[in-house]
C-alpha atoms as a PDB file:
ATOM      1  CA  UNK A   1      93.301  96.244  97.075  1.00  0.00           C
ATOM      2  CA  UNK A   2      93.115  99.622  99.185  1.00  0.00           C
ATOM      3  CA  UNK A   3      90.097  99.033 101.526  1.00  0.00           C
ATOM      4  CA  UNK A   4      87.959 101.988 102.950  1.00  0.00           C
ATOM      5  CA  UNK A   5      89.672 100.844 106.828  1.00  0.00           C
ATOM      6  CA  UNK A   6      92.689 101.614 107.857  1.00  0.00           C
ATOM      7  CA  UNK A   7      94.699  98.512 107.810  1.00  0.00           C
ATOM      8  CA  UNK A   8      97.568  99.162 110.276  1.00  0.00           C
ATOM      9  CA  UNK A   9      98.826 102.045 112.947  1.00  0.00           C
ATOM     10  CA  UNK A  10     101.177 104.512 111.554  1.00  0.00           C
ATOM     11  CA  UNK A  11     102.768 104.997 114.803  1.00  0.00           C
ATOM     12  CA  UNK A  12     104.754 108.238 114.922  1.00  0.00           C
ATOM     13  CA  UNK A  13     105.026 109.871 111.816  1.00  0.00           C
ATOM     14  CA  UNK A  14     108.678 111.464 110.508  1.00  0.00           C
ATOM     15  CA  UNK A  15     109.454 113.642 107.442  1.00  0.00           C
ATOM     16  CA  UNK A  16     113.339 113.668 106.308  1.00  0.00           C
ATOM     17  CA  UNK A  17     114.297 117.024 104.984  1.00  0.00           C
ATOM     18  CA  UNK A  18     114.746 116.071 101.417  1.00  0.00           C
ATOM     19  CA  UNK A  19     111.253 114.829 101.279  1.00  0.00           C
ATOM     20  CA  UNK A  20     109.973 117.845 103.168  1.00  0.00           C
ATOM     21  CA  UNK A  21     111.747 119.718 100.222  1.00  0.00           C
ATOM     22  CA  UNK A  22     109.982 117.737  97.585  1.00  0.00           C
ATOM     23  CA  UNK A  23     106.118 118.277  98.833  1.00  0.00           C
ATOM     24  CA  UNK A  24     106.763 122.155  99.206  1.00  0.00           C
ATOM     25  CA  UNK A  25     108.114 122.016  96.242  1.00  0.00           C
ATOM     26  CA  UNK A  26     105.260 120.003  94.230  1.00  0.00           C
ATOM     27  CA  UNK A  27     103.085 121.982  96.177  1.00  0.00           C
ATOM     28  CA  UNK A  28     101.448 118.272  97.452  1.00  0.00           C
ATOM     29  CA  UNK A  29     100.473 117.578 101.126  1.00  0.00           C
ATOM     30  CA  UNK A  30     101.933 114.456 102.371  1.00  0.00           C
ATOM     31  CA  UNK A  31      99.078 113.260 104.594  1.00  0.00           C
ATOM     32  CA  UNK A  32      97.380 112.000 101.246  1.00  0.00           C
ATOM     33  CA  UNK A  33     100.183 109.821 100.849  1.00  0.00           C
ATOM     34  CA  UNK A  34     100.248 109.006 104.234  1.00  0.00           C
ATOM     35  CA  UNK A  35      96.659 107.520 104.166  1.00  0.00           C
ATOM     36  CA  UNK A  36      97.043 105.842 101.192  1.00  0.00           C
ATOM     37  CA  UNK A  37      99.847 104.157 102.499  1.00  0.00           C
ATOM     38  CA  UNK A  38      97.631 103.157 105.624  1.00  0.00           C
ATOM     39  CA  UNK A  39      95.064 101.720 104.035  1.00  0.00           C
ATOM     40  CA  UNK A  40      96.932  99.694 101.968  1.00  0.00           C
ATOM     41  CA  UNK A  41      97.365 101.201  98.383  1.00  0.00           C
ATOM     42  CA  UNK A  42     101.130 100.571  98.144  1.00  0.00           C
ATOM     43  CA  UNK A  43     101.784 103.315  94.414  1.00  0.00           C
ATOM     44  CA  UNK A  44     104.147 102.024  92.149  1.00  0.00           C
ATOM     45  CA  UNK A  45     105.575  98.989  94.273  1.00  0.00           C
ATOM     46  CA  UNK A  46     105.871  96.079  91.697  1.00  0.00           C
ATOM     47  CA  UNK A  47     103.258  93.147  91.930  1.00  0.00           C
ATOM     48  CA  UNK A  48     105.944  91.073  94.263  1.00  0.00           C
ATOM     49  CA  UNK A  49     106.621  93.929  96.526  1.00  0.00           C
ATOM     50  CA  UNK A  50     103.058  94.718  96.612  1.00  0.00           C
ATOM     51  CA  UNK A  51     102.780  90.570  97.693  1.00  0.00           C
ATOM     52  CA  UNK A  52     105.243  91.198 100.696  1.00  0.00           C
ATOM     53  CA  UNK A  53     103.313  94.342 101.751  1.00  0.00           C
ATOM     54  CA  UNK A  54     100.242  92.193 102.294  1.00  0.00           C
ATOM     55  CA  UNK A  55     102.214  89.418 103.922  1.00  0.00           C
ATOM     56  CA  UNK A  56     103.656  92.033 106.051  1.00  0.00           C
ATOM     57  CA  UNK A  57     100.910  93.175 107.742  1.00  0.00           C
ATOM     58  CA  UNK A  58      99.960  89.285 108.780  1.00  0.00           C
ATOM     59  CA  UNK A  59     103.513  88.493 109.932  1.00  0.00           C
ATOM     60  CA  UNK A  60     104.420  91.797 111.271  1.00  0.00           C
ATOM     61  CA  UNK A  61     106.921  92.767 109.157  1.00  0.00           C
ATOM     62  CA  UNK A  62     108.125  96.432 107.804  1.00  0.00           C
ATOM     63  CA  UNK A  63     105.537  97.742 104.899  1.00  0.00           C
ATOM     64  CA  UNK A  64     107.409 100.051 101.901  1.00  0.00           C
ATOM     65  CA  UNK A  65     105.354 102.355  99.561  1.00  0.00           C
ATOM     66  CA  UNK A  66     105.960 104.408  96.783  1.00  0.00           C
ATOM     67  CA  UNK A  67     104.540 107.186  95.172  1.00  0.00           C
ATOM     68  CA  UNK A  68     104.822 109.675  92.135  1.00  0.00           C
ATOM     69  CA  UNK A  69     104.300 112.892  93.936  1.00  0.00           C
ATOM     70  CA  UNK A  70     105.846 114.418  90.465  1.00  0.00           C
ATOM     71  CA  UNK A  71     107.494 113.933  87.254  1.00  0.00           C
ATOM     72  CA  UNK A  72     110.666 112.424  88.325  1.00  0.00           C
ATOM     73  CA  UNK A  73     109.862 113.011  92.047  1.00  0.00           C
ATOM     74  CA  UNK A  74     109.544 109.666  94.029  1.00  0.00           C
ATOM     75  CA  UNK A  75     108.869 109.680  97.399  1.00  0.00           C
ATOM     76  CA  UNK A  76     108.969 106.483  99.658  1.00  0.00           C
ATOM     77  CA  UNK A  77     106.904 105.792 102.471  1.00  0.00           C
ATOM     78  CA  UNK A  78     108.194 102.991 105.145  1.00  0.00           C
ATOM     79  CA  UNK A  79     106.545 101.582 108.307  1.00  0.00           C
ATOM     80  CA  UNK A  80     108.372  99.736 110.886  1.00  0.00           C
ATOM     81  CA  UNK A  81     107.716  96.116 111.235  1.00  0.00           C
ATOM     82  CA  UNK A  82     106.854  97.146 115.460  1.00  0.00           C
ATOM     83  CA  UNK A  83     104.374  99.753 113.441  1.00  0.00           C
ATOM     84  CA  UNK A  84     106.190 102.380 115.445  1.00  0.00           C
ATOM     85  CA  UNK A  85     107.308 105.018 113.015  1.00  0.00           C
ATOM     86  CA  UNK A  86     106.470 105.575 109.292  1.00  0.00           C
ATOM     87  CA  UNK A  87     108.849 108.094 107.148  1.00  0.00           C
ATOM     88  CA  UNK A  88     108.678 109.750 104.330  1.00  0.00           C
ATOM     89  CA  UNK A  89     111.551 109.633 102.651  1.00  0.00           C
ATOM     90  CA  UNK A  90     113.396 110.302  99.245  1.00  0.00           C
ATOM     91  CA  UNK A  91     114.574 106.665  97.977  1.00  0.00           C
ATOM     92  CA  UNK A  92     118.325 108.653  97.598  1.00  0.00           C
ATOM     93  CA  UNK A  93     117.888 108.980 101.890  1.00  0.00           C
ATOM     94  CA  UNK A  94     117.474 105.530 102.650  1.00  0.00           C
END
């Protein structure tokens, strides 16, 4: 359940080309995605990879959302287990 605090550090944050591409494209700014991310609404992960995400942020490990910026546009957002980087990311760049 997203809360209203953040619930981790983004650490630096990195945008790979394609999924610069995407948000110009849909016209969508990816700091929204970036917060929701942060404070813990994971998008369209399924219920078990929703589970891990909360487990993650107990046992340190890397947290994975994803989002419907637009029809047939995913974009992923992933933050290292260290909480070092997050990307943004089109799932065909990973």
């Amino acid at each position: 359940m997203p809360t209203i605090q953040p619930r981790f550090p983004l650490g630096a944050t990195v945008i790979t080309p394609g999924a610069a591409a995407a948000f110009a494209d849909t016209n969508v700014h990816p700091a929204h995605y970036l917060q929701r991310h942060r404070h813990g609404d994971w998008g369209e992960m399924p219920p078990e990879d929703q589970a891990s995400n909360e487990e993650a942020l107990t046992e340190g490990y890397r947290l994975m959302s994803s989002y419907f910026i637009a029809p047939h546009t995913t974009i992923w957002v992933i933050t290292e287990a260290d909480r070092s980087v997050t990307t943004l990311l089109l799932p065909s760049e990973y």
